[in-house]
N, C-alpha and C. Protein backbone atom coordinates (compact mmCIF):
# COMPACT_ATOMS: atom_id res chain seq x y z
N UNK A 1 15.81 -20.04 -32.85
CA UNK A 1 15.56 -18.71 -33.38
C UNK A 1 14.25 -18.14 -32.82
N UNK A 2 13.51 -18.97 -32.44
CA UNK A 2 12.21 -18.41 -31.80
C UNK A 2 12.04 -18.14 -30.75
N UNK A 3 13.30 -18.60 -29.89
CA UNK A 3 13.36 -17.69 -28.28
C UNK A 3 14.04 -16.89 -28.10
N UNK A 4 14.56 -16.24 -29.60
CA UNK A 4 15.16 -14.82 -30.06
C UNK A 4 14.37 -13.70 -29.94
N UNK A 5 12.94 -14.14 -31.05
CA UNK A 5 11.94 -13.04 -30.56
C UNK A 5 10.98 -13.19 -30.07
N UNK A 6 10.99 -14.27 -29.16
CA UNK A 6 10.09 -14.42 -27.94
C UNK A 6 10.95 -13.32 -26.82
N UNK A 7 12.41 -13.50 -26.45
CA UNK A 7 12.87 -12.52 -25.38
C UNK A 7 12.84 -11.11 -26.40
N UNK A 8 12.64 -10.81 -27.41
CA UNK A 8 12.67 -9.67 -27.65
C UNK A 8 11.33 -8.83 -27.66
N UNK A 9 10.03 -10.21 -28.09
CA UNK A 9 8.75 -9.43 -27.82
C UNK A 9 8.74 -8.88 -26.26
N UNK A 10 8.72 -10.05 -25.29
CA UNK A 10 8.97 -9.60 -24.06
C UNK A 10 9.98 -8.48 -23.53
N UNK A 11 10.88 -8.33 -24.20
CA UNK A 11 11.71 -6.95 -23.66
C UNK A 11 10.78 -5.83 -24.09
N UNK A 12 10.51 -5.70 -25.31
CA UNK A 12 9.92 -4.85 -25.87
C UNK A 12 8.13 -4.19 -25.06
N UNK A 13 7.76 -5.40 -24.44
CA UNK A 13 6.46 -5.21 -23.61
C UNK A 13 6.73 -4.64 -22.43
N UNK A 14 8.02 -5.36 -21.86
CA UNK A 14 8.05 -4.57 -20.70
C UNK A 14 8.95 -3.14 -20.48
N UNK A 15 9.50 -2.77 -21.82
CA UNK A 15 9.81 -1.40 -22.31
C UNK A 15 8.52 -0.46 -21.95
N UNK A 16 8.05 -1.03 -23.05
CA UNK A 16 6.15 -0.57 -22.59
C UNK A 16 5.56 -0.29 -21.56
N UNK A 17 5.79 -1.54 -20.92
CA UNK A 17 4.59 -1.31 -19.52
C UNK A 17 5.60 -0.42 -18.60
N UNK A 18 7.13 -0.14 -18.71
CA UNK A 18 7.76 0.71 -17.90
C UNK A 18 7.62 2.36 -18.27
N UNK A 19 7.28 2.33 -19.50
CA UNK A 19 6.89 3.63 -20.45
C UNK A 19 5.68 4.39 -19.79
N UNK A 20 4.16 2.83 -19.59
CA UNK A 20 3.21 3.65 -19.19
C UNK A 20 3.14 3.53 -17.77
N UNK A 21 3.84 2.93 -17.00
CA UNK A 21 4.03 2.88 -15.25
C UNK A 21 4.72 4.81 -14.79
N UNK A 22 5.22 5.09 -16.05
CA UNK A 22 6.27 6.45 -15.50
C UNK A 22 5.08 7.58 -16.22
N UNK A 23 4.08 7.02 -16.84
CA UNK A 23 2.75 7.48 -17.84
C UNK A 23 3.71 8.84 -18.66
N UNK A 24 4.90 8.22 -19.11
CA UNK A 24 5.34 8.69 -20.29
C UNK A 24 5.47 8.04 -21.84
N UNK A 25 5.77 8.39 -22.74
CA UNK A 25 5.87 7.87 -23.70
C UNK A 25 7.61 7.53 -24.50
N UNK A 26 7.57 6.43 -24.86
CA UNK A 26 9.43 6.30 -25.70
C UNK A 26 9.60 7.15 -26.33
N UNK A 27 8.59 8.32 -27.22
CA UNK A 27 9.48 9.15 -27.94
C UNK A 27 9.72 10.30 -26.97
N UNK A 28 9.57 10.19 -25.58
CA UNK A 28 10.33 11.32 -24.98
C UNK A 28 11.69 11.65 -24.44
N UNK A 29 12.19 12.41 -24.28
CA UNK A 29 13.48 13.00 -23.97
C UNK A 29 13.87 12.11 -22.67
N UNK A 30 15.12 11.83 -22.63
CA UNK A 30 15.38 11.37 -21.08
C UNK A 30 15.42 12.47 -19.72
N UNK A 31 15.42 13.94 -20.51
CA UNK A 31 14.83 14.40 -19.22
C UNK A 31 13.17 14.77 -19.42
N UNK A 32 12.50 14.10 -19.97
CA UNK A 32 11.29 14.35 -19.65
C UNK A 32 10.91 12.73 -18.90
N UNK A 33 11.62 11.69 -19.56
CA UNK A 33 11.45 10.36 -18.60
C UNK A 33 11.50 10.39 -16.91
N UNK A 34 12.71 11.72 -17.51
CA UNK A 34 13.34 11.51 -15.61
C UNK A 34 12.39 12.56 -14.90
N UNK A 35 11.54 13.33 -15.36
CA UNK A 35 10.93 14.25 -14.91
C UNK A 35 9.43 13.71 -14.44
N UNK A 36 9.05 12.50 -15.17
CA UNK A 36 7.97 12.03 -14.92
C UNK A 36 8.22 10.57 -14.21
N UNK A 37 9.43 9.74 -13.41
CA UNK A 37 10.21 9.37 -12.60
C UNK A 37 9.85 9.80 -11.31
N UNK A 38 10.35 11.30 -11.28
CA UNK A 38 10.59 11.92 -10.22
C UNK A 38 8.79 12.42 -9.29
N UNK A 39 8.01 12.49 -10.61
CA UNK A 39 6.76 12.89 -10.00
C UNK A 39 6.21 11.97 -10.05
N UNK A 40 6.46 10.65 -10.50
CA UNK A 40 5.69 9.51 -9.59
C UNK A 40 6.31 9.29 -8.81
N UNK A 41 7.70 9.09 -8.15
CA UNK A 41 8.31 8.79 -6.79
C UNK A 41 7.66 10.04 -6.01
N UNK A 42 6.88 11.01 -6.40
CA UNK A 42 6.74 12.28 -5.00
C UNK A 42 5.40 11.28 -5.21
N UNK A 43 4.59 11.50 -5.74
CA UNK A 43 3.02 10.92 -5.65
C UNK A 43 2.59 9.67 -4.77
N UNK A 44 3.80 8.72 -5.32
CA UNK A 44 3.65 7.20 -4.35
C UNK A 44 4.62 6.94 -3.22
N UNK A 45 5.78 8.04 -2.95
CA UNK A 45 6.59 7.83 -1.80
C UNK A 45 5.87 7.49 -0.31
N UNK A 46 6.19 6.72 0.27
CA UNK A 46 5.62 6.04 1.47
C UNK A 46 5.75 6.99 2.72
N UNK A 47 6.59 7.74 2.54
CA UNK A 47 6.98 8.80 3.48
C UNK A 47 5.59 9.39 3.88
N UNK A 48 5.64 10.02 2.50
CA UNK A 48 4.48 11.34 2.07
C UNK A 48 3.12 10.57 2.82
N UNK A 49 2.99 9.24 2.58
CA UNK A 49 1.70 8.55 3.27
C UNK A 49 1.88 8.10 4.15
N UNK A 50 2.89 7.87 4.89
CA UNK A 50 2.58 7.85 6.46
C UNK A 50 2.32 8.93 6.72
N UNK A 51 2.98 10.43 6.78
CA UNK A 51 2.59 12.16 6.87
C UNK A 51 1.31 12.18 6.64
N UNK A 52 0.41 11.30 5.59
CA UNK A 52 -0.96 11.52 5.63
C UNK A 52 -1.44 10.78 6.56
N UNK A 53 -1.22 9.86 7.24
CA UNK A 53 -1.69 8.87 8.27
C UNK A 53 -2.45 7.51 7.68
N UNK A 54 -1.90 7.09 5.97
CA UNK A 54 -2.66 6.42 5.84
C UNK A 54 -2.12 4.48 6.37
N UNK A 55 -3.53 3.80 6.18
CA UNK A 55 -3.00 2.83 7.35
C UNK A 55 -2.08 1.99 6.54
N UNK A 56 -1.38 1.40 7.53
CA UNK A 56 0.03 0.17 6.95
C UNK A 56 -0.04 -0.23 5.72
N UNK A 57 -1.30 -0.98 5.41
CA UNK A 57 -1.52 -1.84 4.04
C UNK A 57 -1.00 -0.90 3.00
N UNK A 58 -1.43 -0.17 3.03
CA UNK A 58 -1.27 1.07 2.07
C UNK A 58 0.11 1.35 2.19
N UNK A 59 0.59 1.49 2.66
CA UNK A 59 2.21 1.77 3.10
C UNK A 59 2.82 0.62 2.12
N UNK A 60 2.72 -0.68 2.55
CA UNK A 60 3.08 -1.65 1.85
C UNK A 60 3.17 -1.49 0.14
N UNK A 61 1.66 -1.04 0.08
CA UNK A 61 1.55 -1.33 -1.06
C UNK A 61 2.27 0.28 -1.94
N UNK A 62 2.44 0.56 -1.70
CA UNK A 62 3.27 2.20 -1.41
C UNK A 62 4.73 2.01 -2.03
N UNK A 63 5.37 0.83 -0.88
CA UNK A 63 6.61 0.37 -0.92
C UNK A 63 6.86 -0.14 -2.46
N UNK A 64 6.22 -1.08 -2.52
CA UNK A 64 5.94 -2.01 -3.62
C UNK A 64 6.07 -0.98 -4.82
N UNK A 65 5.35 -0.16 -5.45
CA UNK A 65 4.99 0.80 -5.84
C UNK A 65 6.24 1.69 -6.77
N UNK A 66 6.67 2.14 -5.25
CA UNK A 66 7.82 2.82 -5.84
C UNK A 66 9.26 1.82 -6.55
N UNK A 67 9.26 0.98 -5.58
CA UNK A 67 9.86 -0.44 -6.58
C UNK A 67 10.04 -0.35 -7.55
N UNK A 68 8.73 -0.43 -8.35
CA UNK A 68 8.29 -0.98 -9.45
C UNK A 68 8.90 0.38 -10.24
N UNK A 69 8.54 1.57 -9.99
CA UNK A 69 8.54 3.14 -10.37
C UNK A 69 10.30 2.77 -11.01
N UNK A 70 10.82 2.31 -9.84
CA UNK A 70 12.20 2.42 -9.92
C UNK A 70 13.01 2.06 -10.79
N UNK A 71 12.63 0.51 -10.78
CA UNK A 71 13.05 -0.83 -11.93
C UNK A 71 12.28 0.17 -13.00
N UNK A 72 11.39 0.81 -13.48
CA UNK A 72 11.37 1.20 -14.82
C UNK A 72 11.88 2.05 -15.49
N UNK A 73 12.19 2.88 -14.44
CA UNK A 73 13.09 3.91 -14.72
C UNK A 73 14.74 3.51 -15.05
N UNK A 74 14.78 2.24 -14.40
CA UNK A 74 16.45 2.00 -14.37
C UNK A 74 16.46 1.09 -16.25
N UNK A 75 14.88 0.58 -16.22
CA UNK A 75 14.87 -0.76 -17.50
C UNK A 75 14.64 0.79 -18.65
N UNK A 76 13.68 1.95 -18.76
CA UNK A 76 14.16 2.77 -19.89
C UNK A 76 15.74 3.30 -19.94
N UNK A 77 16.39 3.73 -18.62
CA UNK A 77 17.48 3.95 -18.91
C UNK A 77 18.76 3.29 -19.53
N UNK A 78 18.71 1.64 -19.05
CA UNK A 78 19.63 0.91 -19.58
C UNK A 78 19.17 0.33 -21.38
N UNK A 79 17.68 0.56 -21.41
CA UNK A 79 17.60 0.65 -22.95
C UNK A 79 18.06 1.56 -23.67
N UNK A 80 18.13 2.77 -23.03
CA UNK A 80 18.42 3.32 -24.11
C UNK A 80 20.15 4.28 -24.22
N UNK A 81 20.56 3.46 -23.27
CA UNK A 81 21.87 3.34 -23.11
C UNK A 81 22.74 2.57 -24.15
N UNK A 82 21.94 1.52 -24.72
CA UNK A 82 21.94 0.58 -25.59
C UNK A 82 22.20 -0.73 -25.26
């Protein structure tokens, strides 16, 4: 019973940390989730920073980035999909 709400504290944290990665909050609308989604994928898209010329590392870490942007957007959506 205790690695019941051990995986549930942990779902619940990384609900969270996907909440403040999109720097929205759970009581918002799913189109305000998806609206603040969309303007961190323009902010950290790798595209946009090569167009600025910035160097590789940064690119990388760019890549990485939007990743992460992504998986949180997909982990609020399938939460609250149910």
């Amino acid at each position: 019973l205790g690695d019941v709400y051990k995986r549930q504290d942990e779902s619940r944290s990384k609900l969270s940390a996907a909440y403040a990665l999109l720097a929205t909050e759970s009581s918002s609308s799913i189109e305000e989730v998806k609206r603040a989604y969309r303007r961190q994928m323009s902010q950290h898209h790798p595209d946009k920073l090569v167009a600025k010329g910035l160097p590789e590392e940064m690119i990388d870490i760019a890549n990485r980035k939007t990743q992460d942007i992504k998986s949180a957007y997909d982990l609020i959506r399938k939460a609250r999909e149910g």
